[in-house]
N, C-alpha and C. Protein backbone atom coordinates (compact mmCIF):
# COMPACT_ATOMS: atom_id res chain seq x y z
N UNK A 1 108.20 77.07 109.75
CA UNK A 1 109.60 77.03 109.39
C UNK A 1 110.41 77.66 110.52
N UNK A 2 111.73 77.07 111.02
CA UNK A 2 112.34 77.39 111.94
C UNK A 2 113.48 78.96 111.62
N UNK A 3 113.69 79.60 112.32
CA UNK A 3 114.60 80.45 112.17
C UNK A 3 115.67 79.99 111.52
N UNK A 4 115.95 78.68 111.60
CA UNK A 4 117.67 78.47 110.94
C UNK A 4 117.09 78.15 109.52
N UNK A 5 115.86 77.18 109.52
CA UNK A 5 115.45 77.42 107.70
C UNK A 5 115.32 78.47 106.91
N UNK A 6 114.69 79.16 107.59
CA UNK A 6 114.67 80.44 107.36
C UNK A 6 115.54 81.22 106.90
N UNK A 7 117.15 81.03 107.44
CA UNK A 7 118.36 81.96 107.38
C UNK A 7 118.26 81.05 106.22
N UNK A 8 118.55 79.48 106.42
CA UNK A 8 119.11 78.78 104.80
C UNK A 8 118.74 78.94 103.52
N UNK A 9 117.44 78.96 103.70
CA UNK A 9 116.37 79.48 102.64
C UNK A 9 116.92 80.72 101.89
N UNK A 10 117.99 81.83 102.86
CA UNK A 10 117.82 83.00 102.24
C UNK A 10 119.11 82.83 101.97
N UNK A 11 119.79 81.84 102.77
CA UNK A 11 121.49 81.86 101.75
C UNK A 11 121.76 80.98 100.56
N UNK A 12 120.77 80.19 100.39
CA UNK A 12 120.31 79.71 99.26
C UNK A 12 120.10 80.46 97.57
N UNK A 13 119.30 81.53 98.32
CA UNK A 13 118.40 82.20 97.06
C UNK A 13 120.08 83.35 96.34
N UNK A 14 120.53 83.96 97.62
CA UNK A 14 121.61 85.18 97.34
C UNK A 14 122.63 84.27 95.99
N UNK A 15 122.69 85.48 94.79
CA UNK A 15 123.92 85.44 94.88
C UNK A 15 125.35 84.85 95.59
N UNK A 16 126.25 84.01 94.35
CA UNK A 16 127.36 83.08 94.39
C UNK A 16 128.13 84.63 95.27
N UNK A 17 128.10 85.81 94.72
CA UNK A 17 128.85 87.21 95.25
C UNK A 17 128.35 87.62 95.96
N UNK A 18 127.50 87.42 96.55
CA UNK A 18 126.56 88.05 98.09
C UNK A 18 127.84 88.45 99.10
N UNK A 19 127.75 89.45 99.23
CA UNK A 19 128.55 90.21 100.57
C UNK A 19 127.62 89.91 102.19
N UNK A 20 128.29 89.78 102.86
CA UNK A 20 127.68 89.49 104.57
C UNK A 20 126.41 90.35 104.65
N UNK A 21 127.11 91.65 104.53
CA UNK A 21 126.01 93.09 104.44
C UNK A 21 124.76 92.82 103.96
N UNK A 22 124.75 91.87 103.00
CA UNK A 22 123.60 91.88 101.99
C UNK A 22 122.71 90.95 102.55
N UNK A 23 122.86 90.00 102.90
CA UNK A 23 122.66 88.50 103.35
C UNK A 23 122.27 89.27 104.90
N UNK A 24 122.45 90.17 105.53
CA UNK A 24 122.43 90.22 106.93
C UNK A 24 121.00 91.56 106.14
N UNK A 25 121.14 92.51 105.19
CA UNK A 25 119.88 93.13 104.89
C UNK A 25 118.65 92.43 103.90
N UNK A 26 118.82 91.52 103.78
CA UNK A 26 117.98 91.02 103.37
C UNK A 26 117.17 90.43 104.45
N UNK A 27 118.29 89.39 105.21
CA UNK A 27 117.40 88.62 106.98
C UNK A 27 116.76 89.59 107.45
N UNK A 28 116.85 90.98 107.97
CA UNK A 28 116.75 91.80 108.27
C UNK A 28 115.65 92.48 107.45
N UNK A 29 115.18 92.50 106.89
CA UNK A 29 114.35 93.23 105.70
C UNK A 29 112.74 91.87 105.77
N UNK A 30 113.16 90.84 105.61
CA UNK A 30 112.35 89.60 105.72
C UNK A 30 111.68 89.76 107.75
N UNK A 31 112.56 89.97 108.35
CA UNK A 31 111.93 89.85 109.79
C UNK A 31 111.51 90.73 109.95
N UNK A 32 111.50 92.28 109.29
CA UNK A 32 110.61 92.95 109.33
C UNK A 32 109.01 92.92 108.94
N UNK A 33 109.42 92.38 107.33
CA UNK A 33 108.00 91.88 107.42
C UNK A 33 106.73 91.14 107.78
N UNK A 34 108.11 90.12 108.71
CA UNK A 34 107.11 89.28 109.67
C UNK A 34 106.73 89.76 110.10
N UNK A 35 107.30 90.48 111.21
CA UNK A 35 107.19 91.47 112.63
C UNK A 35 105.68 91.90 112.03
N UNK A 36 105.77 92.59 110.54
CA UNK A 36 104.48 93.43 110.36
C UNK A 36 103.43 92.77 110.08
N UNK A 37 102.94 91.28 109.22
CA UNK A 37 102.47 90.81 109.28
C UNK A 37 101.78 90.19 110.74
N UNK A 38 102.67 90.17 111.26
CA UNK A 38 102.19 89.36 112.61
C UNK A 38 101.31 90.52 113.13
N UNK A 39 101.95 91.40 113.60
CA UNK A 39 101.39 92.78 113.89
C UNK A 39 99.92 93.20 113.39
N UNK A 40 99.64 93.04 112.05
CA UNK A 40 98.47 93.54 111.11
C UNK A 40 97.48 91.84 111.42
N UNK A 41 97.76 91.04 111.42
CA UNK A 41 97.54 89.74 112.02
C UNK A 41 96.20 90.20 113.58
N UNK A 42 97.15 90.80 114.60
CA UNK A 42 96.94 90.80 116.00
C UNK A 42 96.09 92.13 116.24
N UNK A 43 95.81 92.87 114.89
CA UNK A 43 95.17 93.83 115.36
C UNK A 43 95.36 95.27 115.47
N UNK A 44 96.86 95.19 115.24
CA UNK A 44 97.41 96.14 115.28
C UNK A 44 98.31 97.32 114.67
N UNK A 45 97.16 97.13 114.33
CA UNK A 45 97.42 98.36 113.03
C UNK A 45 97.18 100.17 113.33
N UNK A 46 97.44 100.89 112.01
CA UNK A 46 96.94 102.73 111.75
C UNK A 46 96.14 102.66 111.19
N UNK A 47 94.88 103.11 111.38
CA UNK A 47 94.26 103.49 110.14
C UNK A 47 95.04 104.96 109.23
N UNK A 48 94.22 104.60 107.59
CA UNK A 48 95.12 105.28 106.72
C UNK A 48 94.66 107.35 107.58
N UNK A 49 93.58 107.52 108.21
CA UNK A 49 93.34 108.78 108.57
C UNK A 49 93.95 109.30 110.00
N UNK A 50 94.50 107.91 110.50
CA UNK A 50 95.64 108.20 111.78
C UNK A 50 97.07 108.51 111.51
N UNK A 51 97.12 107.85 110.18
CA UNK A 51 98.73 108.18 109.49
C UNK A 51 98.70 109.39 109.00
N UNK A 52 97.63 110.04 108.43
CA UNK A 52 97.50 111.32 107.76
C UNK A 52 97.61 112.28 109.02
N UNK A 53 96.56 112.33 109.97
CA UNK A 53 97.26 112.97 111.33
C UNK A 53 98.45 112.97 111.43
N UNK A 54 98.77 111.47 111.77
CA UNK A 54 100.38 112.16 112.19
C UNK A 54 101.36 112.49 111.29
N UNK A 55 101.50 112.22 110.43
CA UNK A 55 102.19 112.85 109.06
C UNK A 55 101.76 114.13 108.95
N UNK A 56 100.74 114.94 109.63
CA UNK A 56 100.11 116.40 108.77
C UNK A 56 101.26 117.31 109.19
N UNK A 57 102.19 117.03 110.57
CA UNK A 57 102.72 118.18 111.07
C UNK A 57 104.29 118.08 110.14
N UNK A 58 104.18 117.17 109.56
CA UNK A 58 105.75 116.85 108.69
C UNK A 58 105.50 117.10 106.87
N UNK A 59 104.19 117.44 106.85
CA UNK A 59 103.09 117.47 105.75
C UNK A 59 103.04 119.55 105.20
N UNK A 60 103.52 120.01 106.07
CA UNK A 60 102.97 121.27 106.04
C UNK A 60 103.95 121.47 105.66
């Protein structure tokens, strides 16, 4: 699916009252999860005991 389906798809689904804001955090919220999928996809991931590291010093 192309980026512009993509946008349509999501101005489709919003709310007749959808504000810009909303419609621009939602696109925004969706390309994140690509981003992460793709990401977890390629390999590239934390393990859950590398997140606990780095979280320990914000943890204490």
């Amino acid at each position: 699916m192309t980026t512009k389906e993509k946008i349509i798809q999501v101005a489709e689904t919003l709310p007749a009252d959808a504000t810009i804001e909303e419609a621009m955090e939602r696109l925004l919220f969706l390309a994140k999860v690509e981003k992460g999928l793709q990401q977890a996809d390629n390999g590239e991931t934390v393990s859950h005991m590398e997140v606990r590291e780095r979280m320990s010093k914000w943890l204490k």
